[in-house]
PDB file of N, CA and C in Angstrom:
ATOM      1  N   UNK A   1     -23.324 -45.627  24.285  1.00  0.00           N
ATOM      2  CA  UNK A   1     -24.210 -46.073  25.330  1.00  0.00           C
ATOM      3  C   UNK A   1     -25.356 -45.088  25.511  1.00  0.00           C
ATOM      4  N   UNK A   2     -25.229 -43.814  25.312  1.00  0.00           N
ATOM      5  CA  UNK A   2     -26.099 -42.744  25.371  1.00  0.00           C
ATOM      6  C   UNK A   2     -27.183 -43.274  24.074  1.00  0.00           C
ATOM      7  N   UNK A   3     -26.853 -43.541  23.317  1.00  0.00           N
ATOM      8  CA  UNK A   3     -27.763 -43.334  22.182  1.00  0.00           C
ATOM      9  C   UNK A   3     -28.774 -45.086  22.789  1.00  0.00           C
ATOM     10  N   UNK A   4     -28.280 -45.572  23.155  1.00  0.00           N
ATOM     11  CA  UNK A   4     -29.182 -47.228  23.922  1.00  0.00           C
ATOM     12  C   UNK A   4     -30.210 -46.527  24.632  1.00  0.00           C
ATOM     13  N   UNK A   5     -29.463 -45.635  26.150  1.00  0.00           N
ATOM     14  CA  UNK A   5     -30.071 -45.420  26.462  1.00  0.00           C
ATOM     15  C   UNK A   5     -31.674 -44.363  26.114  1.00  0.00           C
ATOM     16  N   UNK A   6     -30.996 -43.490  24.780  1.00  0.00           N
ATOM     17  CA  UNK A   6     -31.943 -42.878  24.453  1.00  0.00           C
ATOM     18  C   UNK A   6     -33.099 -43.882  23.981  1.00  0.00           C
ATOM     19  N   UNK A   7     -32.728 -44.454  23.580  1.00  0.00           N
ATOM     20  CA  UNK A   7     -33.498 -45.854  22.175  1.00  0.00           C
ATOM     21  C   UNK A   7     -34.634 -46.645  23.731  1.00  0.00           C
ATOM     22  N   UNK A   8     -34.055 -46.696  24.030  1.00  0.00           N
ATOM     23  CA  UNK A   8     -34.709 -47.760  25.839  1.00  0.00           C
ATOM     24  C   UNK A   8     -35.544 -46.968  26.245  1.00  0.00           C
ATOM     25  N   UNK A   9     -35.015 -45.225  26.816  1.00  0.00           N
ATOM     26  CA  UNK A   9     -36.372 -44.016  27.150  1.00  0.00           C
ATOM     27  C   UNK A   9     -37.614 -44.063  26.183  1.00  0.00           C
ATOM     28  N   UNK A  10     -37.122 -44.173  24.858  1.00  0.00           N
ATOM     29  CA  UNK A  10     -38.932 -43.828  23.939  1.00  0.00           C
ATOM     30  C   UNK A  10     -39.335 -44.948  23.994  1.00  0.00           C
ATOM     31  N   UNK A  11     -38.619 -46.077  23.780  1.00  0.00           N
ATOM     32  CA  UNK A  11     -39.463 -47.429  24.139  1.00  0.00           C
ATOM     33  C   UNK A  11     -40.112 -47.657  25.317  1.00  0.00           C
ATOM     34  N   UNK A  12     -39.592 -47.319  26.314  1.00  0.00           N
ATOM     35  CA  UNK A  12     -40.254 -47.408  28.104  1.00  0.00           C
ATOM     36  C   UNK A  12     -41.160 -46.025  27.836  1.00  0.00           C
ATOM     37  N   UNK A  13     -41.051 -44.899  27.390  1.00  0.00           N
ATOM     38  CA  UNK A  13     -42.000 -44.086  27.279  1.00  0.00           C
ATOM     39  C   UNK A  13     -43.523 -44.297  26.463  1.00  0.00           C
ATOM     40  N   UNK A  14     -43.298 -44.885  25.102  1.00  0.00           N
ATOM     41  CA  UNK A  14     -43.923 -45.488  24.293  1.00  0.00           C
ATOM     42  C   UNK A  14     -45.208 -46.593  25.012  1.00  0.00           C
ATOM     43  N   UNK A  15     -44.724 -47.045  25.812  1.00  0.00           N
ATOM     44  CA  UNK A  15     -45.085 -48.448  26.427  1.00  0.00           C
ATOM     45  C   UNK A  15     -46.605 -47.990  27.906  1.00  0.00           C
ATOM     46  N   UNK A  16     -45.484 -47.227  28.374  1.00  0.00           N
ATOM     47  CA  UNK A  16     -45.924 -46.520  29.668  1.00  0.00           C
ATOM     48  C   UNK A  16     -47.321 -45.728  29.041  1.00  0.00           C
ATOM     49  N   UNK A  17     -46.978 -45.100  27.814  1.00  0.00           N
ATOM     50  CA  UNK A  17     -48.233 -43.799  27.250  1.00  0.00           C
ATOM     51  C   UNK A  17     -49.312 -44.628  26.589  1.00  0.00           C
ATOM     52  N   UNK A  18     -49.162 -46.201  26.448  1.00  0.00           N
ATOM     53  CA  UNK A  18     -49.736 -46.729  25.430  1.00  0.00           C
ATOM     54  C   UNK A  18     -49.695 -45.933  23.791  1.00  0.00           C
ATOM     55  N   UNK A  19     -48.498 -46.161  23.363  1.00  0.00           N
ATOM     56  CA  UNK A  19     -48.395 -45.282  22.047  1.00  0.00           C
ATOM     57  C   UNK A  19     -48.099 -46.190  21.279  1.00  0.00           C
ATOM     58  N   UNK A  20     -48.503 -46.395  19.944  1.00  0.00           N
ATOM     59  CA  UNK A  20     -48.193 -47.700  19.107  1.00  0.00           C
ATOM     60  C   UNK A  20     -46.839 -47.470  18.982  1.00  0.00           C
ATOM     61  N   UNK A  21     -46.472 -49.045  19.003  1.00  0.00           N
ATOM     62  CA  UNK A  21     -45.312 -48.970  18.593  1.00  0.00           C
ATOM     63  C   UNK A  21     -45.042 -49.444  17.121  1.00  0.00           C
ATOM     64  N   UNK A  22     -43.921 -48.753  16.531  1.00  0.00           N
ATOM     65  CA  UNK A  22     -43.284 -49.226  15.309  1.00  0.00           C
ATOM     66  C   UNK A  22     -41.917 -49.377  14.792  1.00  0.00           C
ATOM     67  N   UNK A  23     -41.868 -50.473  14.080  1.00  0.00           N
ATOM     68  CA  UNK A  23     -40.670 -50.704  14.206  1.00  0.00           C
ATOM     69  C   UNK A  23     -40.086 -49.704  13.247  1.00  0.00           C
ATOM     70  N   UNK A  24     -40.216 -49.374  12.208  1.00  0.00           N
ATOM     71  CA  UNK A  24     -39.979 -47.983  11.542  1.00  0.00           C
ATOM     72  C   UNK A  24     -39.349 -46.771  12.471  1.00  0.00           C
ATOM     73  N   UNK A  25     -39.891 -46.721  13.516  1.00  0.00           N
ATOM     74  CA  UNK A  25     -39.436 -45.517  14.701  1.00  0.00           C
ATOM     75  C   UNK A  25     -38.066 -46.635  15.119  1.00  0.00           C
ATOM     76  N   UNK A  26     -38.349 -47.265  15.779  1.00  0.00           N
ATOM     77  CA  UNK A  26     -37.194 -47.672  16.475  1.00  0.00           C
ATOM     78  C   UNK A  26     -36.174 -48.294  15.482  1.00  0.00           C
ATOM     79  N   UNK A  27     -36.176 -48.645  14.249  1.00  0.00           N
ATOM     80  CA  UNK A  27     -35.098 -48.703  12.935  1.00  0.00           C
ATOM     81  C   UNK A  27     -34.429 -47.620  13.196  1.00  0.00           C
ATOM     82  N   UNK A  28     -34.710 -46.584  13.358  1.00  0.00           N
ATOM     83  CA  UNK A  28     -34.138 -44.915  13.704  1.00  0.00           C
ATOM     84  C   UNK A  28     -32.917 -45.324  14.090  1.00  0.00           C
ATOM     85  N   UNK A  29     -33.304 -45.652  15.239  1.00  0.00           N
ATOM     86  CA  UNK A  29     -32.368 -46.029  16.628  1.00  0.00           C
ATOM     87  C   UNK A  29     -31.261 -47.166  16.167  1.00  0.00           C
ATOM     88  N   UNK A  30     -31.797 -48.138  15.787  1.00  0.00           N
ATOM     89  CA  UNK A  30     -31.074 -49.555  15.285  1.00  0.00           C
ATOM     90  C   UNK A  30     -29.769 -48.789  14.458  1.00  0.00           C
ATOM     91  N   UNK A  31     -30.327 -48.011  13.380  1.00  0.00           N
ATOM     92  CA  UNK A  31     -29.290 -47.789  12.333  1.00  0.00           C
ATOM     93  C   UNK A  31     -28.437 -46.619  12.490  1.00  0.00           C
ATOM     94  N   UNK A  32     -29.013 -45.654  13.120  1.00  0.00           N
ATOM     95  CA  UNK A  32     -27.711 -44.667  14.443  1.00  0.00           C
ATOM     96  C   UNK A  32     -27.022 -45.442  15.239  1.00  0.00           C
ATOM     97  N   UNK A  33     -27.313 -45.793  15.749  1.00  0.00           N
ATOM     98  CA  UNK A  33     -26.377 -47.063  16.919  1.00  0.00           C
ATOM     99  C   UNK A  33     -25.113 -47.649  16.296  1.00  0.00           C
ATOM    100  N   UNK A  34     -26.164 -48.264  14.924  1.00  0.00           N
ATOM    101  CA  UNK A  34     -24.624 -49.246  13.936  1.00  0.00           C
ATOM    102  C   UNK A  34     -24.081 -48.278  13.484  1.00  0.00           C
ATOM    103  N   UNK A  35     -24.217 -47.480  13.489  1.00  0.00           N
ATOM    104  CA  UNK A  35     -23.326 -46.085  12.615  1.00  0.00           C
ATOM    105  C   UNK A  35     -22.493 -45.957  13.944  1.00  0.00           C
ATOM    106  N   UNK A  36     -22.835 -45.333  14.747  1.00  0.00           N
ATOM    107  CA  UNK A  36     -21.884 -45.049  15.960  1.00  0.00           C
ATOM    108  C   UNK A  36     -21.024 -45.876  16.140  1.00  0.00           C
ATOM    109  N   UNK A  37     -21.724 -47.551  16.091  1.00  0.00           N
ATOM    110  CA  UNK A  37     -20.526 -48.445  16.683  1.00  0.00           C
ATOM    111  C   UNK A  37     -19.622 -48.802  15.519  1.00  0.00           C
ATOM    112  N   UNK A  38     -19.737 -48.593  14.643  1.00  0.00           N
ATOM    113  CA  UNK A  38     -18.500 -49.140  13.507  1.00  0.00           C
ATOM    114  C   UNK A  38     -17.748 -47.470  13.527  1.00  0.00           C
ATOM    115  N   UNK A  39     -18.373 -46.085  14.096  1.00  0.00           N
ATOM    116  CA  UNK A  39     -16.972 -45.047  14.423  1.00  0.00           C
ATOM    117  C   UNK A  39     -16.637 -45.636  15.714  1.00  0.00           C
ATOM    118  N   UNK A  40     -16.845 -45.727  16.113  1.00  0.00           N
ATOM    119  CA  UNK A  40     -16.817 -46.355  17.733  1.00  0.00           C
ATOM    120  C   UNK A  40     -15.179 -47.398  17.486  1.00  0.00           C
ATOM    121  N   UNK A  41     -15.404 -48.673  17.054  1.00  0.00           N
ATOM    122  CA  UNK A  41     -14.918 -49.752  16.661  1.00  0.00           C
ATOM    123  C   UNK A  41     -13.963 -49.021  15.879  1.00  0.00           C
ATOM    124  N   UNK A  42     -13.554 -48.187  14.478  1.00  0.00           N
ATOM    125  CA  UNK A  42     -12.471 -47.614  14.274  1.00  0.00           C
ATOM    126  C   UNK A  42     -11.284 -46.800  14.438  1.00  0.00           C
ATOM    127  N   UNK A  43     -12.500 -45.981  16.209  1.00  0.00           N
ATOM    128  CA  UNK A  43     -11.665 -45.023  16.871  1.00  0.00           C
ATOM    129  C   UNK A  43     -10.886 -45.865  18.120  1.00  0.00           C
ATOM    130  N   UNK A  44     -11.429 -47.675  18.132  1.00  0.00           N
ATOM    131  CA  UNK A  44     -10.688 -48.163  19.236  1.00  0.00           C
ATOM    132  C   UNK A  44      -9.301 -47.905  19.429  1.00  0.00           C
ATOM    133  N   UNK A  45      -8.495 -47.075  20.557  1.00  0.00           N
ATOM    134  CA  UNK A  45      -7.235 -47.374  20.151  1.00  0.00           C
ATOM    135  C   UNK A  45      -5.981 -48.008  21.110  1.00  0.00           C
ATOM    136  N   UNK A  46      -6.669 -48.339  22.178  1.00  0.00           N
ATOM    137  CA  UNK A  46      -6.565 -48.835  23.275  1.00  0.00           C
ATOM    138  C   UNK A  46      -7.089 -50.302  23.875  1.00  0.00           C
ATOM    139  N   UNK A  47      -6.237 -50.930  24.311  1.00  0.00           N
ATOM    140  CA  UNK A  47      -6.554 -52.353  24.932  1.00  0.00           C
ATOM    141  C   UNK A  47      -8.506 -52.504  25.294  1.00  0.00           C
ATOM    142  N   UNK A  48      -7.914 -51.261  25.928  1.00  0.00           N
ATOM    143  CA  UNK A  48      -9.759 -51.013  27.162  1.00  0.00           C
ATOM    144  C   UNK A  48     -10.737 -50.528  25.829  1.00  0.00           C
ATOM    145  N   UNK A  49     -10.482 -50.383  24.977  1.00  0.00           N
ATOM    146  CA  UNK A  49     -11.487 -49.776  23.946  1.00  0.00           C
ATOM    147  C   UNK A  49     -11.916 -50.835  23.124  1.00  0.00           C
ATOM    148  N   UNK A  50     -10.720 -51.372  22.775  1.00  0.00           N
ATOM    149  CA  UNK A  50     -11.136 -52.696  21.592  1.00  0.00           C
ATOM    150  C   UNK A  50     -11.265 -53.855  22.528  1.00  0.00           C
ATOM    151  N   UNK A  51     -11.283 -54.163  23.744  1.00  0.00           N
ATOM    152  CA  UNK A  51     -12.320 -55.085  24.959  1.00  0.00           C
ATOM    153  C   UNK A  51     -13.488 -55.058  25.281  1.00  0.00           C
ATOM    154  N   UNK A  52     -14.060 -53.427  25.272  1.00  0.00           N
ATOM    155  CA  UNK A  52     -14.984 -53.047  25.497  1.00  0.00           C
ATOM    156  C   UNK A  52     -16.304 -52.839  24.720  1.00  0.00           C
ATOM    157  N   UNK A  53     -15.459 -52.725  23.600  1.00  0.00           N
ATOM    158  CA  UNK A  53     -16.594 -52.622  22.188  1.00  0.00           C
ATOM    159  C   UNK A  53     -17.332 -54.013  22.175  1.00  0.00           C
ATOM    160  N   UNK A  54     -16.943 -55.444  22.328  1.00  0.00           N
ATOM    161  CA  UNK A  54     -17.959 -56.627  22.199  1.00  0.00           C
ATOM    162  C   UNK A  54     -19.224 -56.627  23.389  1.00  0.00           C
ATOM    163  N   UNK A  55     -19.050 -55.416  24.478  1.00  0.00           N
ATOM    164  CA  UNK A  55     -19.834 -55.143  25.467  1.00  0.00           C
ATOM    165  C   UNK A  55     -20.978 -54.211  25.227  1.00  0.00           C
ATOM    166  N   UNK A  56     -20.454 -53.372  24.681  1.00  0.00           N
ATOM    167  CA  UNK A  56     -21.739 -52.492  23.518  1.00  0.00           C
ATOM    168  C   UNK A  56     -22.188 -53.027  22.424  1.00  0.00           C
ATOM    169  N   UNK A  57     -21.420 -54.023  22.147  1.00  0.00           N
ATOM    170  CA  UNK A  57     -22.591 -54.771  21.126  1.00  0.00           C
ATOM    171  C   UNK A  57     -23.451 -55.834  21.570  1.00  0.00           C
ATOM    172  N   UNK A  58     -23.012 -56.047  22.491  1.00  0.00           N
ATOM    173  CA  UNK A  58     -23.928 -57.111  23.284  1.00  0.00           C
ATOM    174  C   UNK A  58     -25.232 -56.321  23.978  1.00  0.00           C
ATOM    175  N   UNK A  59     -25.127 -54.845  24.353  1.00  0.00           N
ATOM    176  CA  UNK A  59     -26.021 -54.320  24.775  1.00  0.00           C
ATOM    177  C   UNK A  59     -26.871 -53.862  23.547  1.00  0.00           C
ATOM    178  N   UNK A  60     -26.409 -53.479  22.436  1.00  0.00           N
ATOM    179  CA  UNK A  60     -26.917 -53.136  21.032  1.00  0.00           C
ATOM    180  C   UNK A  60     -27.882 -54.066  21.093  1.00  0.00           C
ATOM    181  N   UNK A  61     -27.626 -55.429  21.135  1.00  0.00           N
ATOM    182  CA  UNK A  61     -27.968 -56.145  20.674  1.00  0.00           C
ATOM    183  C   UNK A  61     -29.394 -56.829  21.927  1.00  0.00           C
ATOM    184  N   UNK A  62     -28.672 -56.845  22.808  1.00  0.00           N
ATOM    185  CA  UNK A  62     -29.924 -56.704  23.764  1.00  0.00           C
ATOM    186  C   UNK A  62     -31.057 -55.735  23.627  1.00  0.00           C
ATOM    187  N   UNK A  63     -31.102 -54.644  23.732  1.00  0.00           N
ATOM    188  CA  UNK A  63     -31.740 -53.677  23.006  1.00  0.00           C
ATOM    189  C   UNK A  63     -32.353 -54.061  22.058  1.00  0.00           C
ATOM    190  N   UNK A  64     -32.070 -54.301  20.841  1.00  0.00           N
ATOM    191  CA  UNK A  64     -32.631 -54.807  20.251  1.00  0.00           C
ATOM    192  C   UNK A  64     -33.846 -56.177  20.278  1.00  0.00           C
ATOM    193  N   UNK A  65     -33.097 -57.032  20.913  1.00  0.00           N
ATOM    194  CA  UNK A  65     -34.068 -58.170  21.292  1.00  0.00           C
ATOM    195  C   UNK A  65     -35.172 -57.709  22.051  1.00  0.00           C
ATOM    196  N   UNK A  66     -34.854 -56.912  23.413  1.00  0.00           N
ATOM    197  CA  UNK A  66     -36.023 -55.858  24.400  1.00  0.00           C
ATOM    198  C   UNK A  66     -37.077 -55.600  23.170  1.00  0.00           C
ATOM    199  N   UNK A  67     -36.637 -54.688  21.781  1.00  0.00           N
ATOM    200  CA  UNK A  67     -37.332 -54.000  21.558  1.00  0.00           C
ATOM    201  C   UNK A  67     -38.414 -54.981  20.171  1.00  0.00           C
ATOM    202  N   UNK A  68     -37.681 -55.924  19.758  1.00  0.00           N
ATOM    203  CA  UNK A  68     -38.188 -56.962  19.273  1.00  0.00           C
ATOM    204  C   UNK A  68     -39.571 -57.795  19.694  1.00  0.00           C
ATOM    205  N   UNK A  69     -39.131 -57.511  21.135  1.00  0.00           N
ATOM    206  CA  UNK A  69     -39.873 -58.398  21.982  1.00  0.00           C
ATOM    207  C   UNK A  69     -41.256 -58.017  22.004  1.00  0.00           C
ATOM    208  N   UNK A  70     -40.950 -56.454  22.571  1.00  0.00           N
ATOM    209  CA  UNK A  70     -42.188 -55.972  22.620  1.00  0.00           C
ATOM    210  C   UNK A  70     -43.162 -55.343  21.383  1.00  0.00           C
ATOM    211  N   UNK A  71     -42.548 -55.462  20.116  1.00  0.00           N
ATOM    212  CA  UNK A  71     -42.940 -55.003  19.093  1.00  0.00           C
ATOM    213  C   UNK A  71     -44.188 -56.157  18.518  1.00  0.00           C
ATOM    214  N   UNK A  72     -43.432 -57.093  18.942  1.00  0.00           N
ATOM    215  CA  UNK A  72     -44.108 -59.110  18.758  1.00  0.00           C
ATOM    216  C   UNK A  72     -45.441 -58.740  20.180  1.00  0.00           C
ATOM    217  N   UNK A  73     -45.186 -58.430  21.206  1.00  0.00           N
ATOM    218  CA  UNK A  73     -46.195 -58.059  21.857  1.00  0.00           C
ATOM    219  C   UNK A  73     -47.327 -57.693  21.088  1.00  0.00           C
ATOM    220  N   UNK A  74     -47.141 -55.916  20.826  1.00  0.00           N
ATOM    221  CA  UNK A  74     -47.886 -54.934  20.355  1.00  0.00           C
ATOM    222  C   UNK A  74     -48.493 -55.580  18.828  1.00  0.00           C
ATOM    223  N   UNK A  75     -48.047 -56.063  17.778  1.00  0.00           N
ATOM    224  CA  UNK A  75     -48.340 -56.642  16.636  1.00  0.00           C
ATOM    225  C   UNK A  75     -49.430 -57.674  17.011  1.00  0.00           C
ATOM    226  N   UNK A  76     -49.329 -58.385  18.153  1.00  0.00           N
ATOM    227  CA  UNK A  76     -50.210 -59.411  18.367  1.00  0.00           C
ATOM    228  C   UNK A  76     -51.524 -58.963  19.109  1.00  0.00           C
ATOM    229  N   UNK A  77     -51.637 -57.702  19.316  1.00  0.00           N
ATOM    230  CA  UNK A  77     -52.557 -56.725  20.279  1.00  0.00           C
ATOM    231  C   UNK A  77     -52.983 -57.296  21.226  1.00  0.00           C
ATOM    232  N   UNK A  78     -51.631 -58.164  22.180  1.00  0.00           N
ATOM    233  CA  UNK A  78     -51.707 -58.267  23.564  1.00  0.00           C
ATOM    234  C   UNK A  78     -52.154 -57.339  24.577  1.00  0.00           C
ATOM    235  N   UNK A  79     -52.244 -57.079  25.616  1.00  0.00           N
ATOM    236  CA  UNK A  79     -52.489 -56.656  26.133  1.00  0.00           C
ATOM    237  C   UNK A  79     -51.278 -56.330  26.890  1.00  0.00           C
ATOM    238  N   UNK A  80     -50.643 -54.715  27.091  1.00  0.00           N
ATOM    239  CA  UNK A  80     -49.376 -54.707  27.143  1.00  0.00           C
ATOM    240  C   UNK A  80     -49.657 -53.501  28.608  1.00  0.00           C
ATOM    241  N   UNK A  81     -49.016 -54.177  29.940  1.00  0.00           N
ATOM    242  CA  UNK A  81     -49.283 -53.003  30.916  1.00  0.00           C
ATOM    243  C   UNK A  81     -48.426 -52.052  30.776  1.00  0.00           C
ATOM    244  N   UNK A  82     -48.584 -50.531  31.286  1.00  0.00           N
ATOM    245  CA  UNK A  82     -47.827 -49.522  31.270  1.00  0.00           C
ATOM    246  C   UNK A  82     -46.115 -49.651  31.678  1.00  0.00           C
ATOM    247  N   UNK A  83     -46.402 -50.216  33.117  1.00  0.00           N
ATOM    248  CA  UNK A  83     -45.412 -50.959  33.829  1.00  0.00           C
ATOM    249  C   UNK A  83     -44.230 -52.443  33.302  1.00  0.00           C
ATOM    250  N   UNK A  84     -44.523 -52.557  32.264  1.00  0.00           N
ATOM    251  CA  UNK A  84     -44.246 -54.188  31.369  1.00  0.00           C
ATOM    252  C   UNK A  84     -42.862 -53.947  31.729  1.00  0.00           C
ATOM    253  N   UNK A  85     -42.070 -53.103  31.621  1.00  0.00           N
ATOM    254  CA  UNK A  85     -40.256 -53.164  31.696  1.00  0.00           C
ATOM    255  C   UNK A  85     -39.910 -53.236  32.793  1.00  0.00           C
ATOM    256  N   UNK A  86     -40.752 -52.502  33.946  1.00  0.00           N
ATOM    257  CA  UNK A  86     -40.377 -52.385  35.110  1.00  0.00           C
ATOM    258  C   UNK A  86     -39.448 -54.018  35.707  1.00  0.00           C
ATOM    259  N   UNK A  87     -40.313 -54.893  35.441  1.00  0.00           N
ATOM    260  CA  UNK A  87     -40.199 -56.403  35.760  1.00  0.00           C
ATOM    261  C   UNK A  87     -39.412 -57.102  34.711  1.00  0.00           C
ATOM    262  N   UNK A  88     -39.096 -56.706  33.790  1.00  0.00           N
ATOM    263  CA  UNK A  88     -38.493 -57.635  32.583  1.00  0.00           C
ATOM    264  C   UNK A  88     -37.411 -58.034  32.708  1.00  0.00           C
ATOM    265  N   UNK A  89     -36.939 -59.155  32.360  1.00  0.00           N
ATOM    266  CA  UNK A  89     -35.482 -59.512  32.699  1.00  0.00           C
ATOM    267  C   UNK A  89     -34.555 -58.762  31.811  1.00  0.00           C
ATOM    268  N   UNK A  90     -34.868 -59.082  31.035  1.00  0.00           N
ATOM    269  CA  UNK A  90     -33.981 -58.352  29.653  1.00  0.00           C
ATOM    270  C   UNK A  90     -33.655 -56.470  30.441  1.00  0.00           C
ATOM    271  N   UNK A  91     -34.793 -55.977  30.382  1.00  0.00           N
ATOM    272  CA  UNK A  91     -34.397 -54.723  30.547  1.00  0.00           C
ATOM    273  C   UNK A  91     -33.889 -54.669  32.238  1.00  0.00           C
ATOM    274  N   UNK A  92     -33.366 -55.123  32.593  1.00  0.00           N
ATOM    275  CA  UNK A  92     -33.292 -55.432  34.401  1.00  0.00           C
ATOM    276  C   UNK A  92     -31.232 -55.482  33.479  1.00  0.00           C
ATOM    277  N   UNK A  93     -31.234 -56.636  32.746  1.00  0.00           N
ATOM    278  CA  UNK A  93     -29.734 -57.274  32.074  1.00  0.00           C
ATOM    279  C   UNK A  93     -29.435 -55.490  31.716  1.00  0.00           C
ATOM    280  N   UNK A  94     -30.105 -55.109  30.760  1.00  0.00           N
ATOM    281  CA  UNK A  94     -29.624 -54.124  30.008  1.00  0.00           C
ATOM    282  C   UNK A  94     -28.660 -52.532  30.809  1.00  0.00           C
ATOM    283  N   UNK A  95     -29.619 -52.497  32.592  1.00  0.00           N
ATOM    284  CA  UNK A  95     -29.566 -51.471  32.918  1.00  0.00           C
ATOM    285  C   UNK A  95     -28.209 -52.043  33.517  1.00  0.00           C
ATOM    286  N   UNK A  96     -28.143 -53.372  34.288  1.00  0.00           N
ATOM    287  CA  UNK A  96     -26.734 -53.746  34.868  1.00  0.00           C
ATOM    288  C   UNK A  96     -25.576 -53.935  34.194  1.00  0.00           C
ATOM    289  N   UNK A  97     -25.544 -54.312  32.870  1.00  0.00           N
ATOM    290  CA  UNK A  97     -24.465 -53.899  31.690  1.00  0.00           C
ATOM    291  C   UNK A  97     -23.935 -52.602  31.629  1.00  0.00           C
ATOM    292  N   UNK A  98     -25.259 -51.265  31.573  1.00  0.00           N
ATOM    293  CA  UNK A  98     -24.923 -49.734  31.860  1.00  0.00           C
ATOM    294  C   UNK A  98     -24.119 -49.421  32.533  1.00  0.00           C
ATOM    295  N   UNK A  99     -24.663 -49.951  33.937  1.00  0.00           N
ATOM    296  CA  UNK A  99     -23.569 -49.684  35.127  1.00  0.00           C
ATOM    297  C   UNK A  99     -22.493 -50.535  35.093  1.00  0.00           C
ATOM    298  N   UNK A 100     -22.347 -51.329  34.735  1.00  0.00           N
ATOM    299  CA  UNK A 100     -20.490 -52.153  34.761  1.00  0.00           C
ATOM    300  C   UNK A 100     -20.056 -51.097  33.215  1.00  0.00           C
ATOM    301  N   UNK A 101     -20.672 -51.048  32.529  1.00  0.00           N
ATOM    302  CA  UNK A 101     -19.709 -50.236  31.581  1.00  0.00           C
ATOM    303  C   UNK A 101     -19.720 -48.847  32.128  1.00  0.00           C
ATOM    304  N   UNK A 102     -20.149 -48.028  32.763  1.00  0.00           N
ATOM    305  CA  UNK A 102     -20.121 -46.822  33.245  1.00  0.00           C
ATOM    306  C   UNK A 102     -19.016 -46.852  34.438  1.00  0.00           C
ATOM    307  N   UNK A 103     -19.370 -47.705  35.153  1.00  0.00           N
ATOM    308  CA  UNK A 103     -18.136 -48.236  35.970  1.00  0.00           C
ATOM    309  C   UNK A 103     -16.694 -48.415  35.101  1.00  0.00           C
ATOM    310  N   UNK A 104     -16.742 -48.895  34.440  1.00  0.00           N
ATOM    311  CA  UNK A 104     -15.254 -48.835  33.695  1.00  0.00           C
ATOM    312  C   UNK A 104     -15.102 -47.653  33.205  1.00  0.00           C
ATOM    313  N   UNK A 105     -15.833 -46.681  32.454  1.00  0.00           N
ATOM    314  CA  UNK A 105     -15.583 -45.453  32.170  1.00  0.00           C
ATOM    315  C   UNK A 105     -15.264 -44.771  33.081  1.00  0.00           C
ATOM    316  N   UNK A 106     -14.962 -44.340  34.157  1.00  0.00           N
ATOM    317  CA  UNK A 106     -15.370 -43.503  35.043  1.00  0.00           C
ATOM    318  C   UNK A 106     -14.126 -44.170  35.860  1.00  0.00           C
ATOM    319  N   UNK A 107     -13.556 -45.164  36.095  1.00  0.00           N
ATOM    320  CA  UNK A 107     -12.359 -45.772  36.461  1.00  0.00           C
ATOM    321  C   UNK A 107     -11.412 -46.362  35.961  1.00  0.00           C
ATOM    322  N   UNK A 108     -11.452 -46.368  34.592  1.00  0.00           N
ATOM    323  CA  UNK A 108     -10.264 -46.182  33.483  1.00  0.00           C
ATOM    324  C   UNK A 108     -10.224 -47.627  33.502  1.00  0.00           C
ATOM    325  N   UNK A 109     -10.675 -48.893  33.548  1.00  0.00           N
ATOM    326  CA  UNK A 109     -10.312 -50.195  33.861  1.00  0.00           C
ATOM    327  C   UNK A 109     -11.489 -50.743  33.166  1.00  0.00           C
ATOM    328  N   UNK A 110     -10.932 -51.554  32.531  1.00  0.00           N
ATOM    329  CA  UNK A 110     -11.604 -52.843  31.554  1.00  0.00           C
ATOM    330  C   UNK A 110     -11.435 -53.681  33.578  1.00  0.00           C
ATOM    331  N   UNK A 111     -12.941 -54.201  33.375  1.00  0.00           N
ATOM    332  CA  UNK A 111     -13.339 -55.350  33.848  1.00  0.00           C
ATOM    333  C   UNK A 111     -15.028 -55.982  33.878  1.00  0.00           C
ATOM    334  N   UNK A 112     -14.478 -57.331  32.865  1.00  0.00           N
ATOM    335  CA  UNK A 112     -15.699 -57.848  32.601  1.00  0.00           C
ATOM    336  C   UNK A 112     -16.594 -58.616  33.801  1.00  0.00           C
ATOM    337  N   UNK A 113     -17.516 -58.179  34.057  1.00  0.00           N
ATOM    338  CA  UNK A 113     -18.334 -58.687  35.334  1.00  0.00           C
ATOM    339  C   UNK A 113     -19.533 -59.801  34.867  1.00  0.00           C
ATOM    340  N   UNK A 114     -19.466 -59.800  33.426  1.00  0.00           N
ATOM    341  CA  UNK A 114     -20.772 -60.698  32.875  1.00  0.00           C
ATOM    342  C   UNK A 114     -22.066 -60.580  32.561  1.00  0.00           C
ATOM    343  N   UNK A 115     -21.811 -58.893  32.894  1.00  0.00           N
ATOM    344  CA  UNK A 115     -23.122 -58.708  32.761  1.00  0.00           C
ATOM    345  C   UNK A 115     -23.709 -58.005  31.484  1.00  0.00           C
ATOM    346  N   UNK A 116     -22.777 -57.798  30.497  1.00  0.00           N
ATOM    347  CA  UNK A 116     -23.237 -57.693  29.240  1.00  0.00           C
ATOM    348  C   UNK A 116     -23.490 -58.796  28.293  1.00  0.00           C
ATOM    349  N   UNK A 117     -23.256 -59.988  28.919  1.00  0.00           N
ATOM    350  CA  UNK A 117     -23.115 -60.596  27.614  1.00  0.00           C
ATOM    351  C   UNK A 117     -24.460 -61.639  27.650  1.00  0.00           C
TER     352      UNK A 117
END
């Protein structure tokens, strides 16, 4: 989840600085992530671990779409405000997934609230 969130900071930073974006930079991110989650996914060894993993991939994967999104923005040389995430649904989904999975970390309990998926 750390490494999302890192991947989400340079993108919201990126955005905010007006800094081109590329998908080359954020591939970075894409292909650390899948590396993590297939150790991730082998070190499941617990009920709450192998439940939890289709919840980080759903955020992977959100992430991804976020960053898709705005890449299709920037390629089209929209006009992209500093502020663009602040309001976005997607990244609004992404941060409330954080907190229900941080919530389960932090209280030892698998419970799906819906908001990852």
């Amino acid at each position: 989840m750390r490494e999302i969130l890192e991947w989400n900071a340079s993108l919201k930073t990126a955005i905010e600085r007006d800094y081109p974006l590329s998908g080359d930079w954020f591939g970075n991110f894409r292909r650390q992530i899948q590396s993590s989650l297939k150790h991730t996914e082998a070190a499941a060894s617990t009920d709450m671990d192998r439940e939890a993993l289709p919840l980080l991939v759903n955020e992977f994967n959100n992430m991804g779409a976020l960053t898709d999104k705005y890449l299709k923005i920037s390629a089209s040389r929209d006009y992209l405000p500093p502020d663009s995430l602040n309001n976005d649904p997607l990244e609004q989904k992404l941060f409330t997934c954080w907190h229900s999975l941080e919530s389960m970390a932090s209280s030892n309990q698998f419970v799906d609230n819906g908001s990852c998926q």
